[in-house]
N, C-alpha and C. Protein backbone atom coordinates (compact mmCIF):
# COMPACT_ATOMS: atom_id res chain seq x y z
N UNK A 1 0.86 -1.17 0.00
CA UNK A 1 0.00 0.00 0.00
C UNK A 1 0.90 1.23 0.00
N UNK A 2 0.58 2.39 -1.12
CA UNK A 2 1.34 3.50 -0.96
C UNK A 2 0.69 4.62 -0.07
N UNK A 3 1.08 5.84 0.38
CA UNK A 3 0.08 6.80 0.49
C UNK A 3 0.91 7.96 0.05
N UNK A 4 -0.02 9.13 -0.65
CA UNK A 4 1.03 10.40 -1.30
C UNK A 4 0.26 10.98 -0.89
N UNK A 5 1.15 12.29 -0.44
CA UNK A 5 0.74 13.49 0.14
C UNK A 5 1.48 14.85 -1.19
N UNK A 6 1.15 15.47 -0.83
CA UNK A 6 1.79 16.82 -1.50
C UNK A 6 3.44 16.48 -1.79
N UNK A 7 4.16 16.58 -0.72
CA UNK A 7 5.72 16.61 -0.34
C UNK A 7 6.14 15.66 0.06
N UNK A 8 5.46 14.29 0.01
CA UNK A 8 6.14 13.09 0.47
C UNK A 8 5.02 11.88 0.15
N UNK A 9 5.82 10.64 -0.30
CA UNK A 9 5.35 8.86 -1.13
C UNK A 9 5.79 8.19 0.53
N UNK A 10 4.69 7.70 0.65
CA UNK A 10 5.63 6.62 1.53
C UNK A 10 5.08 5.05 1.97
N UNK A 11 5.18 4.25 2.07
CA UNK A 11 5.10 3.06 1.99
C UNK A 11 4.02 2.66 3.65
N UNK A 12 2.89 2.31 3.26
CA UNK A 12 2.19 1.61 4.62
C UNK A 12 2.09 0.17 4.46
N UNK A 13 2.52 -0.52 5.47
CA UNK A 13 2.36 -1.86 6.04
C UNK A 13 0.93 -2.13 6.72
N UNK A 14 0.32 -3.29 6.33
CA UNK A 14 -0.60 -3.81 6.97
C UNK A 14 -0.43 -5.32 7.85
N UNK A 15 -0.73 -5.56 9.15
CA UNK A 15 -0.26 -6.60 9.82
C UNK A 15 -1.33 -6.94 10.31
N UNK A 16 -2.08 -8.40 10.28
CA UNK A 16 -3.19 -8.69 10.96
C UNK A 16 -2.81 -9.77 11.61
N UNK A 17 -3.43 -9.83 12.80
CA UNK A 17 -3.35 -11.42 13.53
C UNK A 17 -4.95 -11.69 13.92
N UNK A 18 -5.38 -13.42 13.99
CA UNK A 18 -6.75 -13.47 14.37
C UNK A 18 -6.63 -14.99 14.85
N UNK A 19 -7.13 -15.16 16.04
CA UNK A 19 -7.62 -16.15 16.42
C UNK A 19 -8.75 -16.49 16.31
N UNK A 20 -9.24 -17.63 16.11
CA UNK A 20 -11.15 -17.76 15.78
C UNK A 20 -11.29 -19.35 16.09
N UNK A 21 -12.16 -19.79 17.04
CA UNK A 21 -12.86 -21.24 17.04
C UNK A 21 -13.84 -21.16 16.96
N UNK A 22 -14.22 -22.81 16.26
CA UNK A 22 -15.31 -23.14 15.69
C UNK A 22 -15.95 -23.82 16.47
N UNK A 23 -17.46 -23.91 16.86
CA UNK A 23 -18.15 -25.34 17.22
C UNK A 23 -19.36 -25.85 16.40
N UNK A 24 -19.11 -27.30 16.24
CA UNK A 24 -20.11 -27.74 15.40
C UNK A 24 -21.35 -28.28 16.31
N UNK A 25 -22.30 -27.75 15.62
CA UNK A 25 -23.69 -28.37 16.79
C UNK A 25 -24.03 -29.57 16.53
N UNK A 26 -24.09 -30.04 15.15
CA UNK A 26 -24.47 -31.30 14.95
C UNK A 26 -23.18 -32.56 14.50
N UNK A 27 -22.23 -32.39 15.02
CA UNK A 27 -21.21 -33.07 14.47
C UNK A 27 -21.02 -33.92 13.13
N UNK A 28 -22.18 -35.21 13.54
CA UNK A 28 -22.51 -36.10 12.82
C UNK A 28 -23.65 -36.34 11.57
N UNK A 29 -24.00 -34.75 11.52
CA UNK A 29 -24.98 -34.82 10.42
C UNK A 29 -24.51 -34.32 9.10
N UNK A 30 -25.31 -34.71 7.37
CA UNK A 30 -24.61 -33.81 6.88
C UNK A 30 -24.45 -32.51 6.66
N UNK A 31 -25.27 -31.90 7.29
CA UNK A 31 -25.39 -30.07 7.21
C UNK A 31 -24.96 -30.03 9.00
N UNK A 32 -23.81 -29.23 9.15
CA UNK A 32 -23.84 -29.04 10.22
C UNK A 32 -23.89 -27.25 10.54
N UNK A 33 -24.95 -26.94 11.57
CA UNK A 33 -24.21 -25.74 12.13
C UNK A 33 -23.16 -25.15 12.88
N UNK A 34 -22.94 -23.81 12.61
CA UNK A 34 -21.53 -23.79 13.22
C UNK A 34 -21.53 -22.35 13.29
N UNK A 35 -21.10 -22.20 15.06
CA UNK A 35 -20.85 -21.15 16.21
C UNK A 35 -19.57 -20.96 15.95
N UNK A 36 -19.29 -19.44 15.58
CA UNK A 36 -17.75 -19.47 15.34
C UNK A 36 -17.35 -17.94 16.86
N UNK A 37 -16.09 -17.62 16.86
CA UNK A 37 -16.25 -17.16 17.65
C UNK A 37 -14.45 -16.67 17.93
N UNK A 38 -13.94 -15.19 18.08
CA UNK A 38 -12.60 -15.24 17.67
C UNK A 38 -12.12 -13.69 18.24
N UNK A 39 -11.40 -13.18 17.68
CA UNK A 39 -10.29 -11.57 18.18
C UNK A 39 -9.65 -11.72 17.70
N UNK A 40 -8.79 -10.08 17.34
CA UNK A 40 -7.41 -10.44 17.21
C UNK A 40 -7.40 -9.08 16.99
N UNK A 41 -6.38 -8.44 15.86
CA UNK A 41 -6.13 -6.68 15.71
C UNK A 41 -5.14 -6.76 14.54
N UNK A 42 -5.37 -5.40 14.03
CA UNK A 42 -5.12 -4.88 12.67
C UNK A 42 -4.51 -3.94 13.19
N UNK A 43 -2.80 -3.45 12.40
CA UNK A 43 -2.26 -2.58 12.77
C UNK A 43 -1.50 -1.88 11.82
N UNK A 44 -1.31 -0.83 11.14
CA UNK A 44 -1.37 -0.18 9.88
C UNK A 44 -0.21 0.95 9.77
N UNK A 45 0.90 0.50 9.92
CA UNK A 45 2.36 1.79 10.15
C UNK A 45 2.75 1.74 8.53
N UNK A 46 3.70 3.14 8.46
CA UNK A 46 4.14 3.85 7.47
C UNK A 46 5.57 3.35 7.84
N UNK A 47 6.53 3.22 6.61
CA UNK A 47 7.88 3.05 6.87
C UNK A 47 8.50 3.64 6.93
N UNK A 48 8.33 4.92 7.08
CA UNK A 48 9.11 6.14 7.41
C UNK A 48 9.41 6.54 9.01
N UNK A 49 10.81 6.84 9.07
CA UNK A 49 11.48 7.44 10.37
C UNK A 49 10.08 8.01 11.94
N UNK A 50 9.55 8.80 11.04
CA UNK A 50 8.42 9.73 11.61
C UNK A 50 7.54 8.58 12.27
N UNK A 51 6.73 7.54 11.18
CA UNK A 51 5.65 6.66 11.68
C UNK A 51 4.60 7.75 11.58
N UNK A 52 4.60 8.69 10.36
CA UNK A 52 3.54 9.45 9.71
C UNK A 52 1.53 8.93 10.45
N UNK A 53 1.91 7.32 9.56
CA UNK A 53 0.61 6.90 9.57
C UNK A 53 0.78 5.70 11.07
N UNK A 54 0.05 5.44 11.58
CA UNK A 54 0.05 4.41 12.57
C UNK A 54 -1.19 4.47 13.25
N UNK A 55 -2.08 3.03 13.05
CA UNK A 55 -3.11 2.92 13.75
C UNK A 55 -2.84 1.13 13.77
N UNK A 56 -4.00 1.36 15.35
CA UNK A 56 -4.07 0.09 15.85
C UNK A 56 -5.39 -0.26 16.15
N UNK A 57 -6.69 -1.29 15.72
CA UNK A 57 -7.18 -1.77 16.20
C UNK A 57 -7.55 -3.05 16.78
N UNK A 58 -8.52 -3.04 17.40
CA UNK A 58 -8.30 -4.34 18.38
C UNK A 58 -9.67 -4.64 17.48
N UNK A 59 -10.01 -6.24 17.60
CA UNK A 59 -11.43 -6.67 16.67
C UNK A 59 -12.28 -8.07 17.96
N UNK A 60 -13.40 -7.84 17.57
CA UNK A 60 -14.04 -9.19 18.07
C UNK A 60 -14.83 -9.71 17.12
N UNK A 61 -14.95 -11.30 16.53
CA UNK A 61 -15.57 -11.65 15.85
C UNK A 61 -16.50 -12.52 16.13
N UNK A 62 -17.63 -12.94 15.33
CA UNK A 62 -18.89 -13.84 16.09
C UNK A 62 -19.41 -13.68 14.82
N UNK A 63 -20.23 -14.95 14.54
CA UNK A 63 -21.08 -15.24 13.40
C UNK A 63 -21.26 -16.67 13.93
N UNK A 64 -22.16 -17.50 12.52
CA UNK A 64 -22.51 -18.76 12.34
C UNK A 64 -22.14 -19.24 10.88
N UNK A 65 -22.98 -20.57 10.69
CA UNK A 65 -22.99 -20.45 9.43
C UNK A 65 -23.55 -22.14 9.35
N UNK A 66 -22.88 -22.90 8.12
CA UNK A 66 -23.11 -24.13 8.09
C UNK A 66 -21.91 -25.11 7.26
N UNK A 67 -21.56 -26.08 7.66
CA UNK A 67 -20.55 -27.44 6.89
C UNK A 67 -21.70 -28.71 6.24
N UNK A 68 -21.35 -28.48 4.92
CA UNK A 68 -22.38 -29.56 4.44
C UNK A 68 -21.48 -30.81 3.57
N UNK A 69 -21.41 -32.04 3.75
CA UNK A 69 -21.00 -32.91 3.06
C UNK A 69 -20.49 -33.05 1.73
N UNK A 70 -20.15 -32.99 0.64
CA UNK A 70 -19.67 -33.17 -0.63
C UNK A 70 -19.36 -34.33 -0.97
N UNK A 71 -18.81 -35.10 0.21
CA UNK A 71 -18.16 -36.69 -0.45
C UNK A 71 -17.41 -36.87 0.65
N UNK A 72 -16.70 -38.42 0.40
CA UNK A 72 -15.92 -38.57 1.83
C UNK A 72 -14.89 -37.61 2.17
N UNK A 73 -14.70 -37.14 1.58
CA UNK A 73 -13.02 -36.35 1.55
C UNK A 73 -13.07 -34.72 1.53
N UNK A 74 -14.31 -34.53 0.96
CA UNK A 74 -14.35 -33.02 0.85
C UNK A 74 -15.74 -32.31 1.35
N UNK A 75 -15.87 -31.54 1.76
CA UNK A 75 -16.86 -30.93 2.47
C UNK A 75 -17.13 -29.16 2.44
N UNK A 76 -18.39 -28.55 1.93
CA UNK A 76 -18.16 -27.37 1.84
C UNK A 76 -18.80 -26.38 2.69
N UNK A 77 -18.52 -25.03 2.92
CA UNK A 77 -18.99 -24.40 4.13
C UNK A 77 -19.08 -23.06 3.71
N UNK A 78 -20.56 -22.38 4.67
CA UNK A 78 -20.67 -21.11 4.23
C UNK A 78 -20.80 -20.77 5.37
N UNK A 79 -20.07 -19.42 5.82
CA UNK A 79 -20.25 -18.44 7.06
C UNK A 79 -20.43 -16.98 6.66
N UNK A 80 -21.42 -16.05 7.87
CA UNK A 80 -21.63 -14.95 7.80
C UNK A 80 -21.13 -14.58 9.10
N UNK A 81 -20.10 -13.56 9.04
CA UNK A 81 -19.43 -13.24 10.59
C UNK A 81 -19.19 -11.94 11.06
N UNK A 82 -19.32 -11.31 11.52
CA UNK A 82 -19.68 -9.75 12.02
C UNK A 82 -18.29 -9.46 12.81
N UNK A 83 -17.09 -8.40 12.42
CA UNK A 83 -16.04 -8.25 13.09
C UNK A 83 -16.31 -6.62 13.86
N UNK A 84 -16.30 -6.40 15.13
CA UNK A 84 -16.42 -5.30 15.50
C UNK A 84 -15.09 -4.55 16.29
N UNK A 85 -14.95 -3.69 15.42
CA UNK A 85 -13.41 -2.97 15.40
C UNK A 85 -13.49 -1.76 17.06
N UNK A 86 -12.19 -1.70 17.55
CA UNK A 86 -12.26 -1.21 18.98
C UNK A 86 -11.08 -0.48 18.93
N UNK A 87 -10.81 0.84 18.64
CA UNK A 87 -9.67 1.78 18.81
C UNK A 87 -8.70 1.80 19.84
N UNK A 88 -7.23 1.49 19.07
CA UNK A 88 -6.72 0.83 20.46
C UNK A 88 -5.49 2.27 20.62
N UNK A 89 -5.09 3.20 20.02
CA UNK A 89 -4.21 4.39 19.89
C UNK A 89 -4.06 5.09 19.84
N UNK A 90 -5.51 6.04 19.91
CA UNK A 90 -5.79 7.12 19.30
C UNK A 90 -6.15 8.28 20.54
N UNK A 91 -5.34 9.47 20.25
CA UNK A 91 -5.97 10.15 21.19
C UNK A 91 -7.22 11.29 20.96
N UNK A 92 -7.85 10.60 19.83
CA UNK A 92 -8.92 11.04 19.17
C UNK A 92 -10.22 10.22 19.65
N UNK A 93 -10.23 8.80 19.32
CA UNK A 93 -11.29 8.35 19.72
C UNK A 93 -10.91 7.17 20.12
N UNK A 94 -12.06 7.07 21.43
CA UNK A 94 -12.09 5.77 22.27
C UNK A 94 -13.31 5.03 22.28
N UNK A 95 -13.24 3.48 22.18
CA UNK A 95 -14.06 2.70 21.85
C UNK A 95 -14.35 2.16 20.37
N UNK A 96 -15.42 1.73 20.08
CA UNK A 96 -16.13 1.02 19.03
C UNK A 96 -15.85 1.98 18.07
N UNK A 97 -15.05 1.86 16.64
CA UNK A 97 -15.21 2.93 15.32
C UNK A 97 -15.17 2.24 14.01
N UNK A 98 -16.06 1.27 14.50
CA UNK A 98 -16.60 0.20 12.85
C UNK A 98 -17.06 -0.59 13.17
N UNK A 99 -17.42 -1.64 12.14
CA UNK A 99 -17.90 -3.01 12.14
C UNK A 99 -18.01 -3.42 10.40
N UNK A 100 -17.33 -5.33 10.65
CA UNK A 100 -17.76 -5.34 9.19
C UNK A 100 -17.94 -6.92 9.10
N UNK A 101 -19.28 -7.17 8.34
CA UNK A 101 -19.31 -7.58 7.75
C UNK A 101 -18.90 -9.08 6.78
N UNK A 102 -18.51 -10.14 7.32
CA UNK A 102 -18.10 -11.11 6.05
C UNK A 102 -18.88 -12.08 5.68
N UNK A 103 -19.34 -12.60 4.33
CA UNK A 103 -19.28 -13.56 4.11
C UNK A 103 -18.44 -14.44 3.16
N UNK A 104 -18.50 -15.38 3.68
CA UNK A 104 -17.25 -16.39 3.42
C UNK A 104 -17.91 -17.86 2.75
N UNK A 105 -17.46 -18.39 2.15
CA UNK A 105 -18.55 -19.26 1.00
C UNK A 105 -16.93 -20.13 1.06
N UNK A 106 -16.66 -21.48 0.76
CA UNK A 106 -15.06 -22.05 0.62
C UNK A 106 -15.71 -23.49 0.28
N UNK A 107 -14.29 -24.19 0.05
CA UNK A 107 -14.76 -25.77 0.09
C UNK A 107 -13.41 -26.44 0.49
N UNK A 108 -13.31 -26.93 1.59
CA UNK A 108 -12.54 -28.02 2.89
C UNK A 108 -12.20 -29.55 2.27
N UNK A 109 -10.79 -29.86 2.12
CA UNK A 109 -10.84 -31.09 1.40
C UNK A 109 -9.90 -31.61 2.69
N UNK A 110 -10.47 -33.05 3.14
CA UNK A 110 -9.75 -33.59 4.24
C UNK A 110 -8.98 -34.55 3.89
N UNK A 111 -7.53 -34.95 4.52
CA UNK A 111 -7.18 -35.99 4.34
C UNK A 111 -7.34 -37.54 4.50
């Protein structure tokens, strides 16, 4: 990611980390539902001396969704998951300053 200003180009880094578990309600069926449930934070510096740009947020995530069968080996899954963003640096604003949104559609091939 670049960002340009008038008098200066400079290079922003994006770094995410996320933890997230799953639980399946029906283990053994072929549509299963599934409680997901997770955190983690997004943190967004400039590579310049200064540290121009630098933000940090903190996230919580929660959704559901479902795992449905395909065959012995492969299995496919759709989730809708709501991440709600929490200002972790700013001496502008404190607390909650977003939320977003995912859905996630994939297909899981097991060994």
């Amino acid at each position: 990611v670049r960002a340009e200003a008038r008098n200066a180009s400079i290079a922003v880094g994006l770094l995410q980390g996320l933890v997230r578990g799953e639980f399946a309600l029906a283990p053994e069926a072929n549509v299963q539902p599934v409680l997901s449930l997770g955190g983690g934070l997004y943190r967004i510096k400039s590579t310049d001396a200064a540290n121009l740009v630098y933000h940090t947020s903190l996230f919580f995530t929660f959704g559901g969704g479902v795992d449905y069968a395909l065959g012995a080996r492969a299995s496919g899954e759709a989730r809708v998951e709501r991440q709600q963003l929490i200002e972790a640096n700013s001496q502008h604003v404190n607390g909650s300053v977003g939320a977003l949104t995912l859905l996630e559609v994939g297909l899981r091939l097991h060994p």
